[in-house]
C-alpha atoms as a PDB file:
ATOM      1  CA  UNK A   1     -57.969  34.837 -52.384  1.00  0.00           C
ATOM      2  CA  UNK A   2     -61.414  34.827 -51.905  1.00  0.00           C
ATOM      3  CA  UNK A   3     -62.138  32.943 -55.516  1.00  0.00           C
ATOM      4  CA  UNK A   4     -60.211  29.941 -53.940  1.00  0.00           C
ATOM      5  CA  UNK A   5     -61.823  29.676 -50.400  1.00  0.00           C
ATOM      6  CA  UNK A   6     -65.317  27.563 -51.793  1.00  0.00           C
ATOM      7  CA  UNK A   7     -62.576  25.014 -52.557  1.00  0.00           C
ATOM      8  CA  UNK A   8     -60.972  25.204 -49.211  1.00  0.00           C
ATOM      9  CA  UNK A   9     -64.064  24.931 -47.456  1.00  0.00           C
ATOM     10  CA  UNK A  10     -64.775  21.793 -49.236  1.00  0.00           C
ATOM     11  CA  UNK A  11     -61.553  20.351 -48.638  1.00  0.00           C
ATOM     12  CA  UNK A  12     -62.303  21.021 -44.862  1.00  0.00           C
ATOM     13  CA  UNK A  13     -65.436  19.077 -45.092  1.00  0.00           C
ATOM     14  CA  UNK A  14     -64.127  16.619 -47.108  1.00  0.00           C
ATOM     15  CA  UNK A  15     -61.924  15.750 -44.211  1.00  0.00           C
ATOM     16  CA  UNK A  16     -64.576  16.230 -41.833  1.00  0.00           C
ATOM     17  CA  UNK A  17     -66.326  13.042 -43.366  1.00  0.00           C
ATOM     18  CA  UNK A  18     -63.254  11.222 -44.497  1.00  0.00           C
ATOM     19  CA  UNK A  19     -63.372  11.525 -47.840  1.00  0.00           C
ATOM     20  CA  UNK A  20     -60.543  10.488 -49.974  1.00  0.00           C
ATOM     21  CA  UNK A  21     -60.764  14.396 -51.309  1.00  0.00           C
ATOM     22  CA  UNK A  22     -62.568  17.070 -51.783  1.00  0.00           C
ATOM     23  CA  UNK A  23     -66.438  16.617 -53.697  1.00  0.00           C
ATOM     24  CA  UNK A  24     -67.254  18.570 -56.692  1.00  0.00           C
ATOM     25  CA  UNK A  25     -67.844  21.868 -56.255  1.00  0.00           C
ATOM     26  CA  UNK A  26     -71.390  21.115 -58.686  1.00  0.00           C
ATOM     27  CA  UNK A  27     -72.232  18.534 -55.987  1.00  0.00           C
ATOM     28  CA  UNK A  28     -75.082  18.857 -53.714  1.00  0.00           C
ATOM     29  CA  UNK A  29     -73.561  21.037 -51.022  1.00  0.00           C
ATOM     30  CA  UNK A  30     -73.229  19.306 -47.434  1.00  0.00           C
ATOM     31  CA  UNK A  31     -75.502  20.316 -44.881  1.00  0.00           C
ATOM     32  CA  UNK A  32     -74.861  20.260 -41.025  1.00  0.00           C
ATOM     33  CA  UNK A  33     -77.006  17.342 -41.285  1.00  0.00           C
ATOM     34  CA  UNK A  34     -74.182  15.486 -43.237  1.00  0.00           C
ATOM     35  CA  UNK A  35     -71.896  16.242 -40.845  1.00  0.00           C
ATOM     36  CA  UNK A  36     -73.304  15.313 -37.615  1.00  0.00           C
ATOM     37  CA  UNK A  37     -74.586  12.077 -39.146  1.00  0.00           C
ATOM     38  CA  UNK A  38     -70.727  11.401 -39.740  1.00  0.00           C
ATOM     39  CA  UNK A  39     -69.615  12.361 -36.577  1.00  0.00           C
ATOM     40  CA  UNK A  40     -67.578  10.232 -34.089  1.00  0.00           C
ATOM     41  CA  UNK A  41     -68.494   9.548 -31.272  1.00  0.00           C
ATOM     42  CA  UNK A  42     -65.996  10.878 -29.259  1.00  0.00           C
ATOM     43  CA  UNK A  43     -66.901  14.341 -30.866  1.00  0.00           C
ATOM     44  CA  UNK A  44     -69.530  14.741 -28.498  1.00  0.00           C
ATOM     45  CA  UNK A  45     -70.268  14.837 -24.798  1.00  0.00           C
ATOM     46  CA  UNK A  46     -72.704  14.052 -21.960  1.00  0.00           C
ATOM     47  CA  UNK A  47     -73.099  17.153 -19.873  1.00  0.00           C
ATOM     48  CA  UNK A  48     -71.818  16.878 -16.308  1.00  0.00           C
ATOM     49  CA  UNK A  49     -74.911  15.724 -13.847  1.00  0.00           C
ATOM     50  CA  UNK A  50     -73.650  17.723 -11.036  1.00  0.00           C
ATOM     51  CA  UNK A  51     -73.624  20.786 -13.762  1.00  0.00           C
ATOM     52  CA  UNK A  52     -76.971  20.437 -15.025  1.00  0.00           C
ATOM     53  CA  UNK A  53     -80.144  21.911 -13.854  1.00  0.00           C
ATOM     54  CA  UNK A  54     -83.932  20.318 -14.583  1.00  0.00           C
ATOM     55  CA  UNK A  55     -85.938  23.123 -14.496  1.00  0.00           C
ATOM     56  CA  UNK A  56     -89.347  21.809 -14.246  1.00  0.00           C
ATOM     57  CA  UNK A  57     -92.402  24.049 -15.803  1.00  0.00           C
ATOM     58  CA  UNK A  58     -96.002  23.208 -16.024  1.00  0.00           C
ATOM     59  CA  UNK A  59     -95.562  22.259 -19.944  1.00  0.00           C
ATOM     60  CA  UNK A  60     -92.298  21.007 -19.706  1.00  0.00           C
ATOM     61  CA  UNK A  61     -88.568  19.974 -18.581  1.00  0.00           C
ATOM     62  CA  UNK A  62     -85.398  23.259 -19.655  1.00  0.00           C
ATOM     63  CA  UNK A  63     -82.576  21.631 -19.189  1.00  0.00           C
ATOM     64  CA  UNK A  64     -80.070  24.463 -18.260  1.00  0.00           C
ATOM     65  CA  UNK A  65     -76.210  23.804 -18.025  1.00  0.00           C
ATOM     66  CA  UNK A  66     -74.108  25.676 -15.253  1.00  0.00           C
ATOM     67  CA  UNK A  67     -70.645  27.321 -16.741  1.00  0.00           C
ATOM     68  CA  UNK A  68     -68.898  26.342 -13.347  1.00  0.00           C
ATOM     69  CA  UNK A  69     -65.154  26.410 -14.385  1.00  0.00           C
ATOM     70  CA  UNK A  70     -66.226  29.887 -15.285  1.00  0.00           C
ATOM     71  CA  UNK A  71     -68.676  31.103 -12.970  1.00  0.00           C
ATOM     72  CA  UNK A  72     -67.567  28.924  -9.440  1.00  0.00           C
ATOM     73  CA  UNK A  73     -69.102  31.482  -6.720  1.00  0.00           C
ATOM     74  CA  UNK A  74     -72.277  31.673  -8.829  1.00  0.00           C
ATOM     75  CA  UNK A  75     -72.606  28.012  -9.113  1.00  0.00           C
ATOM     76  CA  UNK A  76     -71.858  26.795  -5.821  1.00  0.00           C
ATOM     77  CA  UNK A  77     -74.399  29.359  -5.082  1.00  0.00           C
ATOM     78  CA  UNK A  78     -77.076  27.620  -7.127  1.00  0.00           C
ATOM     79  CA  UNK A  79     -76.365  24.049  -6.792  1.00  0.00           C
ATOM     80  CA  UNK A  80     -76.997  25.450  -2.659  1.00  0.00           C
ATOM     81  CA  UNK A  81     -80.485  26.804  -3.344  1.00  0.00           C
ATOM     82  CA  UNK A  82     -81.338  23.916  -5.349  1.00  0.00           C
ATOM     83  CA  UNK A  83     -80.501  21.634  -3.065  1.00  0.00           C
ATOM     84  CA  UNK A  84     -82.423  23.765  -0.348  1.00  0.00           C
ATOM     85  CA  UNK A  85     -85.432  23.732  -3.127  1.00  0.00           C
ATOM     86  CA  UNK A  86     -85.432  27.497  -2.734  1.00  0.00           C
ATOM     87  CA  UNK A  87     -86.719  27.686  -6.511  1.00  0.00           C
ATOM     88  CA  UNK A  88     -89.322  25.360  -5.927  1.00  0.00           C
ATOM     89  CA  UNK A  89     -92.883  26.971  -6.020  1.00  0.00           C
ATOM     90  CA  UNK A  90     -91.584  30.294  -7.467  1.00  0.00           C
ATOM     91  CA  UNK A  91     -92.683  31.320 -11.090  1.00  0.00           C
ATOM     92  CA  UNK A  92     -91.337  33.046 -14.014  1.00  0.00           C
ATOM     93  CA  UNK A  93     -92.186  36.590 -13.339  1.00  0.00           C
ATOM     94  CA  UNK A  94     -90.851  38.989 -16.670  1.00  0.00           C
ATOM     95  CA  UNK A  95     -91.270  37.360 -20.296  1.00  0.00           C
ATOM     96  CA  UNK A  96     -89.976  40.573 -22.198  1.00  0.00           C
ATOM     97  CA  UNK A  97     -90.332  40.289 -25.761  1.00  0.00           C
ATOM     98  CA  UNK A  98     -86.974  39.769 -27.709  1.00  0.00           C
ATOM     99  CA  UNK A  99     -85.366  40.161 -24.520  1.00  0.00           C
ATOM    100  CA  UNK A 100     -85.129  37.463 -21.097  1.00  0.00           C
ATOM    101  CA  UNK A 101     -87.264  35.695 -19.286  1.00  0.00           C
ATOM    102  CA  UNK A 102     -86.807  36.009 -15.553  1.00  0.00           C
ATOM    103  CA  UNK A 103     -87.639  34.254 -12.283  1.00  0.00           C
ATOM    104  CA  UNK A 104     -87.570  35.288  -9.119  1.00  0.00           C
ATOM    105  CA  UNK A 105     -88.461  35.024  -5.512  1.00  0.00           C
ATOM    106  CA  UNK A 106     -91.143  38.182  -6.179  1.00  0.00           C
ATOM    107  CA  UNK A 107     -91.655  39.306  -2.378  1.00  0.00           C
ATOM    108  CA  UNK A 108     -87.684  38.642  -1.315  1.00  0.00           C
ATOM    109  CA  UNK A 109     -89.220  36.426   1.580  1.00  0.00           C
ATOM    110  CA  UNK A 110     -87.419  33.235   1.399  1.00  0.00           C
ATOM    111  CA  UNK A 111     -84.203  33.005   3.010  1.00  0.00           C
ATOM    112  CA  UNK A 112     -80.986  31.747   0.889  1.00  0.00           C
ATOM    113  CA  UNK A 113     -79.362  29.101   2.557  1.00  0.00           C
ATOM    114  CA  UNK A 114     -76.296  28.964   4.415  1.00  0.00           C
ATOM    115  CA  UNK A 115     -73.048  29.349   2.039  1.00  0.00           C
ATOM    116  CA  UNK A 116     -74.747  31.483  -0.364  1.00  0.00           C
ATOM    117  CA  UNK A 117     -73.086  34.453  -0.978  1.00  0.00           C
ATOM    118  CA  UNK A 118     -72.784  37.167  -3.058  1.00  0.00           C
ATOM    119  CA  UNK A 119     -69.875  37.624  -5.741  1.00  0.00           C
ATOM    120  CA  UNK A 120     -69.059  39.496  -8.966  1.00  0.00           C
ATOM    121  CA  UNK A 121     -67.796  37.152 -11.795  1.00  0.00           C
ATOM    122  CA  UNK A 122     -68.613  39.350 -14.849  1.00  0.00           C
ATOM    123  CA  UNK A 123     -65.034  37.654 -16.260  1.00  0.00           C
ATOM    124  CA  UNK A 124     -63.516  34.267 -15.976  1.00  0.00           C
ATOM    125  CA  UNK A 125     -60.067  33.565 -13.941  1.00  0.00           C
ATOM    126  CA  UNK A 126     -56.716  33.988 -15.665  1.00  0.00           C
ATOM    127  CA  UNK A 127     -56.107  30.822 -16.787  1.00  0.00           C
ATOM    128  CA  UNK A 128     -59.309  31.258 -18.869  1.00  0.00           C
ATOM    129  CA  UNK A 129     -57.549  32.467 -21.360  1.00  0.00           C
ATOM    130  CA  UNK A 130     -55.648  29.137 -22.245  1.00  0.00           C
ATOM    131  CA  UNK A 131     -59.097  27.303 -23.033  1.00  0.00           C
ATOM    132  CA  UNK A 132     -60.276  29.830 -25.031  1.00  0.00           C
ATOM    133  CA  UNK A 133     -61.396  28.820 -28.707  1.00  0.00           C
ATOM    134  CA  UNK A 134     -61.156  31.712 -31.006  1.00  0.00           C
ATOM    135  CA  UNK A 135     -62.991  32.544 -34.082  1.00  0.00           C
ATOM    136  CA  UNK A 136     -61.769  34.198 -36.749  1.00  0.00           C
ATOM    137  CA  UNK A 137     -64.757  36.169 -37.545  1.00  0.00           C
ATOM    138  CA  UNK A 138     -64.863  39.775 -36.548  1.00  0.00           C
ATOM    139  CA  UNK A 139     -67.128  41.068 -33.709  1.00  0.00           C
ATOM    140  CA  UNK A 140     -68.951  44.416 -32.517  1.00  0.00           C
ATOM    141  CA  UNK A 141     -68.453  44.129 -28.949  1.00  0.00           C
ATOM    142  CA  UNK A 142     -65.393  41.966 -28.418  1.00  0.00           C
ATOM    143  CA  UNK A 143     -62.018  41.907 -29.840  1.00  0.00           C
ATOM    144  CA  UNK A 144     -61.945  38.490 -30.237  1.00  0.00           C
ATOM    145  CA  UNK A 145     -65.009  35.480 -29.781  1.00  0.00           C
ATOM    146  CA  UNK A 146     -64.957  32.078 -29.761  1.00  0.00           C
ATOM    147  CA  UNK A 147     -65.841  29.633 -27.069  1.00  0.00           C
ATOM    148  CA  UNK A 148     -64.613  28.826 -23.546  1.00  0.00           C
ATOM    149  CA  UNK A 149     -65.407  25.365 -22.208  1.00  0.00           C
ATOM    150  CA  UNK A 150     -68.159  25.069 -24.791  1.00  0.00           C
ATOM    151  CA  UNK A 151     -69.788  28.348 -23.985  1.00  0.00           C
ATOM    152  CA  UNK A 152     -69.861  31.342 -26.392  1.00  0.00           C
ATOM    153  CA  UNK A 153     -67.205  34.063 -25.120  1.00  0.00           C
ATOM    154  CA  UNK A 154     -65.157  37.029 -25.846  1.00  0.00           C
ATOM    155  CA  UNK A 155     -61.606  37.970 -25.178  1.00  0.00           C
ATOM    156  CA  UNK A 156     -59.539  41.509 -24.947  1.00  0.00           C
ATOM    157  CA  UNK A 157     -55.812  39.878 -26.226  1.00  0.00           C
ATOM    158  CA  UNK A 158     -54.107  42.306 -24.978  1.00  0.00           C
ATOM    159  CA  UNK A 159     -55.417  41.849 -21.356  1.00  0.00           C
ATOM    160  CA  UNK A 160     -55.886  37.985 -21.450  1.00  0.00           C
ATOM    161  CA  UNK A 161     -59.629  39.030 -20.090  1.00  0.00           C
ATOM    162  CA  UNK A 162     -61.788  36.387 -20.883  1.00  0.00           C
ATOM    163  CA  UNK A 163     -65.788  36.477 -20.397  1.00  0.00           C
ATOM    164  CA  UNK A 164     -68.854  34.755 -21.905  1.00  0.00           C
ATOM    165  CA  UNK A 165     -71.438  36.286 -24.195  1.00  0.00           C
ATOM    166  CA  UNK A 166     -74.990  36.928 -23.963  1.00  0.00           C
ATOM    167  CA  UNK A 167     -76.633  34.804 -26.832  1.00  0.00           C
ATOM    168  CA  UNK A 168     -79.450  33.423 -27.473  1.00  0.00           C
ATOM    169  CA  UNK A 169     -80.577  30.376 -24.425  1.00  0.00           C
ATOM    170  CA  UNK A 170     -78.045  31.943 -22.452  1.00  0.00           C
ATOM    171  CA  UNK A 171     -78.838  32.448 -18.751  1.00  0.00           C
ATOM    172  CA  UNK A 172     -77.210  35.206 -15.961  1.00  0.00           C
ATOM    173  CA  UNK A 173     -77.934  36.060 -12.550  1.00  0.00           C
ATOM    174  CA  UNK A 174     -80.055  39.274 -12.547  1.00  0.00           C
ATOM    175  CA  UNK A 175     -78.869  42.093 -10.281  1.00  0.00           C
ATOM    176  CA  UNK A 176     -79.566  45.427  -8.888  1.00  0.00           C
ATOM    177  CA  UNK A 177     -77.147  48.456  -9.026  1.00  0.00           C
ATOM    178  CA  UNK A 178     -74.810  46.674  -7.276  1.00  0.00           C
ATOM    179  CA  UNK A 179     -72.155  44.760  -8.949  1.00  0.00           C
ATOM    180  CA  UNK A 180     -72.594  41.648  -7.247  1.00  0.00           C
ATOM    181  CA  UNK A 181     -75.222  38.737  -7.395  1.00  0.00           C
ATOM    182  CA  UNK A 182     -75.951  35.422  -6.368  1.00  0.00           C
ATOM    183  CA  UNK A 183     -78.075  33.687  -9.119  1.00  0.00           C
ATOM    184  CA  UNK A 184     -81.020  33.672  -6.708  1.00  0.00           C
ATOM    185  CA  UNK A 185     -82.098  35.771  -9.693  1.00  0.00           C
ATOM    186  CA  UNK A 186     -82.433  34.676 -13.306  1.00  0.00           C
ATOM    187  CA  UNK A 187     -82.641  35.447 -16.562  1.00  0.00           C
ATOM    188  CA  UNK A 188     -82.561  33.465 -19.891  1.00  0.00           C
ATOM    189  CA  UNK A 189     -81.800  35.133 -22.994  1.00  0.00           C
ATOM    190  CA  UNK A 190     -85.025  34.929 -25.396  1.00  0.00           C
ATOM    191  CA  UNK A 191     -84.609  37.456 -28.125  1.00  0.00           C
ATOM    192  CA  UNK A 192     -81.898  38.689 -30.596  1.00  0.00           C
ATOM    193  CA  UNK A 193     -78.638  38.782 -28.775  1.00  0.00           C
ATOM    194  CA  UNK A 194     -78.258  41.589 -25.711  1.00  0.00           C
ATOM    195  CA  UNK A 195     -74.363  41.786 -25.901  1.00  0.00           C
ATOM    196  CA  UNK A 196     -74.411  45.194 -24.456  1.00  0.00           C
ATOM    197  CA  UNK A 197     -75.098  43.421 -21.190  1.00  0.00           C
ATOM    198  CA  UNK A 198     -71.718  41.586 -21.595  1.00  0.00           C
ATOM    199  CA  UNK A 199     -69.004  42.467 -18.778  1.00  0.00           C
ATOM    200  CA  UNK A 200     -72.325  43.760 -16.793  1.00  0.00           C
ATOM    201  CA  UNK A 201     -74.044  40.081 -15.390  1.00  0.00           C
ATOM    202  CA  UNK A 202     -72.194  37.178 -14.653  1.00  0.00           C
ATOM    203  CA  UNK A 203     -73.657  34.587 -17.006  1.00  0.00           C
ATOM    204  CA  UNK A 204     -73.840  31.443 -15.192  1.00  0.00           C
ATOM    205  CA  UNK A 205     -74.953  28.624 -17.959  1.00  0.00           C
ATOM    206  CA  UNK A 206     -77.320  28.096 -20.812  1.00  0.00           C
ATOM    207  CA  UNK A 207     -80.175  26.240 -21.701  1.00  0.00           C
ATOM    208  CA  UNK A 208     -79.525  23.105 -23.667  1.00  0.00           C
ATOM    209  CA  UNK A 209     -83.083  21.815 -23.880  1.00  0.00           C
ATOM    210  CA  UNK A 210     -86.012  22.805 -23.630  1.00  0.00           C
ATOM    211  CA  UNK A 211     -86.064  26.918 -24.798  1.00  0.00           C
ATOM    212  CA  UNK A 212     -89.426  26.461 -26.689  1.00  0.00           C
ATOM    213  CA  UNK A 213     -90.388  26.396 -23.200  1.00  0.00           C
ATOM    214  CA  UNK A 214     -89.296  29.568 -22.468  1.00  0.00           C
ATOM    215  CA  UNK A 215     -89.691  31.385 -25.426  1.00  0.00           C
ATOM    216  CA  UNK A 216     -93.296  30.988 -26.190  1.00  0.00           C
ATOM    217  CA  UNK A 217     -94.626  32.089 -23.061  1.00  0.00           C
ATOM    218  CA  UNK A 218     -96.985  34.791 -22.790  1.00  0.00           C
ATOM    219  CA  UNK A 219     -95.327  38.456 -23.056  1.00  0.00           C
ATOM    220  CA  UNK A 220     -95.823  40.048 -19.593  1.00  0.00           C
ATOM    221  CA  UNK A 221     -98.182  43.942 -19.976  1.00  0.00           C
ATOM    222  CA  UNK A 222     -96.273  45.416 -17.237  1.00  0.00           C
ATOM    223  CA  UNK A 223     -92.793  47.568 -17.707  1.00  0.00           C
ATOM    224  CA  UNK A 224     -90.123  45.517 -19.015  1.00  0.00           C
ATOM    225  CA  UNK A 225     -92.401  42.850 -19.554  1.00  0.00           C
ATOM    226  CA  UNK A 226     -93.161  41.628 -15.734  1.00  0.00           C
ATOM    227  CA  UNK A 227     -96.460  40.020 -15.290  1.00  0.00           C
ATOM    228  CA  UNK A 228     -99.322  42.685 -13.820  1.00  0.00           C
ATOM    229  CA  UNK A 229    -101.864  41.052 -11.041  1.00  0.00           C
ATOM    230  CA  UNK A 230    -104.101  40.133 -14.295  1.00  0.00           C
ATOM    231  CA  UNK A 231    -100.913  37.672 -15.613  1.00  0.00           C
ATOM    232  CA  UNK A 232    -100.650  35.148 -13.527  1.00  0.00           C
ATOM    233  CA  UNK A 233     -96.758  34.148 -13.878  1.00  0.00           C
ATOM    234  CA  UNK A 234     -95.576  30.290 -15.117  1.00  0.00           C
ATOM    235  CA  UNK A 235     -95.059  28.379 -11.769  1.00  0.00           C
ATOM    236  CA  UNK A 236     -92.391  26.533 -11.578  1.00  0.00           C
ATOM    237  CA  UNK A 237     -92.756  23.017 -10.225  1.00  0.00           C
ATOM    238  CA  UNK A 238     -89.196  22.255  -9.584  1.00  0.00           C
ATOM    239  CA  UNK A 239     -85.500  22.852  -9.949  1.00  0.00           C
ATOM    240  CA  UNK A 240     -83.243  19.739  -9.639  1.00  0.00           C
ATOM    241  CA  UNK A 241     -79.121  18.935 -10.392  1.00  0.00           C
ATOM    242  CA  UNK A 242     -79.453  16.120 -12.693  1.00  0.00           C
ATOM    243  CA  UNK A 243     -77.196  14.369 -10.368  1.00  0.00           C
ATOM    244  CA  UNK A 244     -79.538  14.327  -7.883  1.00  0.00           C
ATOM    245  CA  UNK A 245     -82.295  12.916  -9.975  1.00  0.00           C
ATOM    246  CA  UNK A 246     -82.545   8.825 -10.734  1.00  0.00           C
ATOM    247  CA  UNK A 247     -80.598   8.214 -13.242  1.00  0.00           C
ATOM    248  CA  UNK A 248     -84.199   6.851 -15.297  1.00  0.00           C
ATOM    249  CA  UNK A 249     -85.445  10.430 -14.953  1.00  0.00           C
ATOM    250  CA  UNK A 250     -82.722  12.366 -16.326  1.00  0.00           C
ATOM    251  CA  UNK A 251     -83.153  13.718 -19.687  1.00  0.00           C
ATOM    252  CA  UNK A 252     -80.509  11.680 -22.351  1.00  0.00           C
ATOM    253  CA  UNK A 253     -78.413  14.611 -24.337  1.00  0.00           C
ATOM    254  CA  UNK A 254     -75.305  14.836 -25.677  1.00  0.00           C
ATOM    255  CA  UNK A 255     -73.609  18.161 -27.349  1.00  0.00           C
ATOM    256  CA  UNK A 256     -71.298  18.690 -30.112  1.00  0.00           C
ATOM    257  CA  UNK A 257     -67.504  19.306 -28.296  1.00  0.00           C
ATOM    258  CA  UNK A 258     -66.367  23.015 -29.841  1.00  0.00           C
ATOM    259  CA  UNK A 259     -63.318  21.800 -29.806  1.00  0.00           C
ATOM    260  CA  UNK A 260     -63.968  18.889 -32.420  1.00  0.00           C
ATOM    261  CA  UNK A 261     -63.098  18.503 -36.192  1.00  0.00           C
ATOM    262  CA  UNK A 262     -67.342  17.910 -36.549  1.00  0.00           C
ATOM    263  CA  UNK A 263     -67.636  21.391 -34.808  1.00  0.00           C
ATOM    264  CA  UNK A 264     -65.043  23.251 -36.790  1.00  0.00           C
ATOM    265  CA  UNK A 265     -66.513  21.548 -40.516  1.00  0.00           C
ATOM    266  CA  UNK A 266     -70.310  22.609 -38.745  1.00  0.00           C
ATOM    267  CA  UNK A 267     -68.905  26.318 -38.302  1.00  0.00           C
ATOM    268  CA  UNK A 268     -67.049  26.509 -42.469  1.00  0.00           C
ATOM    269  CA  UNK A 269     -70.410  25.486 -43.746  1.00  0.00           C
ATOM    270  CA  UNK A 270     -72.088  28.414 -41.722  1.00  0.00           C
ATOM    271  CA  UNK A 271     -69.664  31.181 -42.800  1.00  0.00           C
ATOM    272  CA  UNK A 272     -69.985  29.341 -46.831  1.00  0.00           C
ATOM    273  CA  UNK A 273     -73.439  29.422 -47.929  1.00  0.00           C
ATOM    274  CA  UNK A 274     -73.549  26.979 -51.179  1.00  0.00           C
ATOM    275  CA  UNK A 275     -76.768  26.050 -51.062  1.00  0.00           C
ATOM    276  CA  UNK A 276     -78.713  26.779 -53.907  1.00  0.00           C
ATOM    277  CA  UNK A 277     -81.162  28.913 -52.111  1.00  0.00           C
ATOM    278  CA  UNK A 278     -78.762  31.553 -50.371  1.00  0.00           C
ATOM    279  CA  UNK A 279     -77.674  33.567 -53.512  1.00  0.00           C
ATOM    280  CA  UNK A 280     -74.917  35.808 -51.594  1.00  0.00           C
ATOM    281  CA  UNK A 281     -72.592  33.561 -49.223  1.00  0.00           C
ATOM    282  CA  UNK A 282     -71.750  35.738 -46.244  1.00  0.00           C
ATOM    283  CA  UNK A 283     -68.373  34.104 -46.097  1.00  0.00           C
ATOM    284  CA  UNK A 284     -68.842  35.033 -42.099  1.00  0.00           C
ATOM    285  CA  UNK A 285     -70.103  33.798 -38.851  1.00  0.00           C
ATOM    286  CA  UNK A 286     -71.695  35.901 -36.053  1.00  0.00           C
ATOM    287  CA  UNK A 287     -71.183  34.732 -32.624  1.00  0.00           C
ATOM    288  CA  UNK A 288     -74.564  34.375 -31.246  1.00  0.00           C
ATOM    289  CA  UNK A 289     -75.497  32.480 -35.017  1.00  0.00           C
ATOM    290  CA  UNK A 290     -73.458  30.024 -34.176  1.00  0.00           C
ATOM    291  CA  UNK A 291     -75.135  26.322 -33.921  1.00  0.00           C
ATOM    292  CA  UNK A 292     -74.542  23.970 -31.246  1.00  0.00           C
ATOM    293  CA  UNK A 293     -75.725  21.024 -31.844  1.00  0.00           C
ATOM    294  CA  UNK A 294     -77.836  18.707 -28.930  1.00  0.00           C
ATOM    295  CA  UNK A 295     -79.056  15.778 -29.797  1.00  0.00           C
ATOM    296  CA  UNK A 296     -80.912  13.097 -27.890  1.00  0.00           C
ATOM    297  CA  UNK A 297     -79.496  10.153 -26.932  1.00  0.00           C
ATOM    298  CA  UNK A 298     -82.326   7.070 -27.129  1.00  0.00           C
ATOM    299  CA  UNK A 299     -82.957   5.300 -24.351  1.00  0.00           C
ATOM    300  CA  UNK A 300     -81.763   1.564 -24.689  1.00  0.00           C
ATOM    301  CA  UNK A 301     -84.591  -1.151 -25.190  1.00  0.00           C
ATOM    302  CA  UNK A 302     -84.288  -3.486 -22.368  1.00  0.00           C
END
């Protein structure tokens, strides 16, 4: 069986690009490239304004998207302390190395607004489970992955229990020894993948844009990487909802739809390595090595 799955796999992105059928197998092997470049249109999306955060650093805009179907407490919580600019003037406090990035209101002075409350949403609801997307690739810490309104997730089958997965540009609300949170606090994923924190944070979004941001800044001395009185932390200028930003200001994006024949042809020639360079095809897909592609959308010439 597995002699005959190069020739599948072609077939698949044959389709994908609307060939008449499939290339030869001696052919230059298409690239995710190829694919996107033949993408519909409708095989992408503009993220939801009222879902998407501007995060505004000194050296530049992360544009972070909220998983609200999944995570509703947690964002209605932050969409309130944006709105109340309760981020505004605070910094990024931990840069751990291969690990999260962190900010925080450091002193615990600033009062959350009204309606902010805390909540534990480590999984998503029941019906969850109907939108879930599932992979066929095995995984270490879930029974089953795949993706759950565009977000990477796992899911137990035999309970229905659906929850997403902490991959790289994903960001959770940091907690204490308490179960509960309220994504006053935190964290974007920076590093290889932290899955053992899965089921343990309620992961509230990811970053779309903008993680070079993140991920270069300087590693903090102190334990588990905070910043010591000699580090003096990234301030952040601003955090916005895109919807509340002029429409001129917003940053253009779209993202692949997981869902889409583009996305499913972008994940077959992941798992089949035929380029000439790779001389063992892992014939597999992990998770968190799954690409989702962004792309900017230009701005139209007046």
């Amino acid at each position: 069986m597995r002699a005959a799955r190069p020739r599948a796999v072609a077939a698949t992105l044959a389709a994908a690009l609307g060939l008449a059928s499939a290339p030869d197998l001696d052919a230059k092997p298409v690239t995710v490239a190829d694919l996107l470049a033949g993408s519909p249109a409708a095989d992408w999306r503009v993220p939801n304004p009222d879902d998407t955060l501007y995060l505004e650093l000194a050296h530049g805009r992360v544009v972070i998207e909220l998983a609200t179907r999944v995570v509703p407490q947690h964002a209605a919580n932050i969409k309130a302390l944006v709105r109340a600019h309760y981020f505004d003037g605070l910094a990024v406090i931990r840069v751990q190395d291969n690990y999260v990035v962190q900010w925080d209101d450091e002193t615990h002075r600033r009062p959350l607004p009204p309606g902010v409350r805390p909540s534990v949403e480590f999984t998503a609801d029941a019906q969850a489970a109907a939108r879930f997307e599932a992979l066929a690739d095995r995984d270490l810490y879930a029974k089953e992955v795949g993706f759950l309104d565009g977000f990477p997730a796992g899911r137990d089958p035999g309970t229905h229990t659906v929850w997403l997965a902490h991959c790289y540009g994903m960001v959770g609300a940091g907690r204490d020894d308490s179960a509960e949170s309220t994504g006053a606090e935190m964290y974007a994923v920076i590093g290889n993948a932290p899955r053992q924190l899965d089921l343990n944070v309620a992961l509230v979004g990811r970053v779309l844009k903008g993680m070079e941001f993140l991920s270069t800044l300087p590693r903090g001395s102190g334990e588990m990487g905070f910043y010591v009185a000699a580090e003096p932390p990234a301030p952040i200028s601003s955090v916005r909802l895109a919807s509340d930003v002029p429409p001129a200001e917003r940053t253009r994006i779209e993202v692949l739809r997981t869902e889409s024949a583009t996305f499913r042809s972008v994940l077959e020639q992941r798992r089949e390595r035929r380029e000439p360079w790779f001389k063992h095809n892992p014939g597999a897909i992990d998770l968190c090595n799954v690409p989702l592609p962004v792309r900017v959308v230009p701005t139209a010439s007046p």
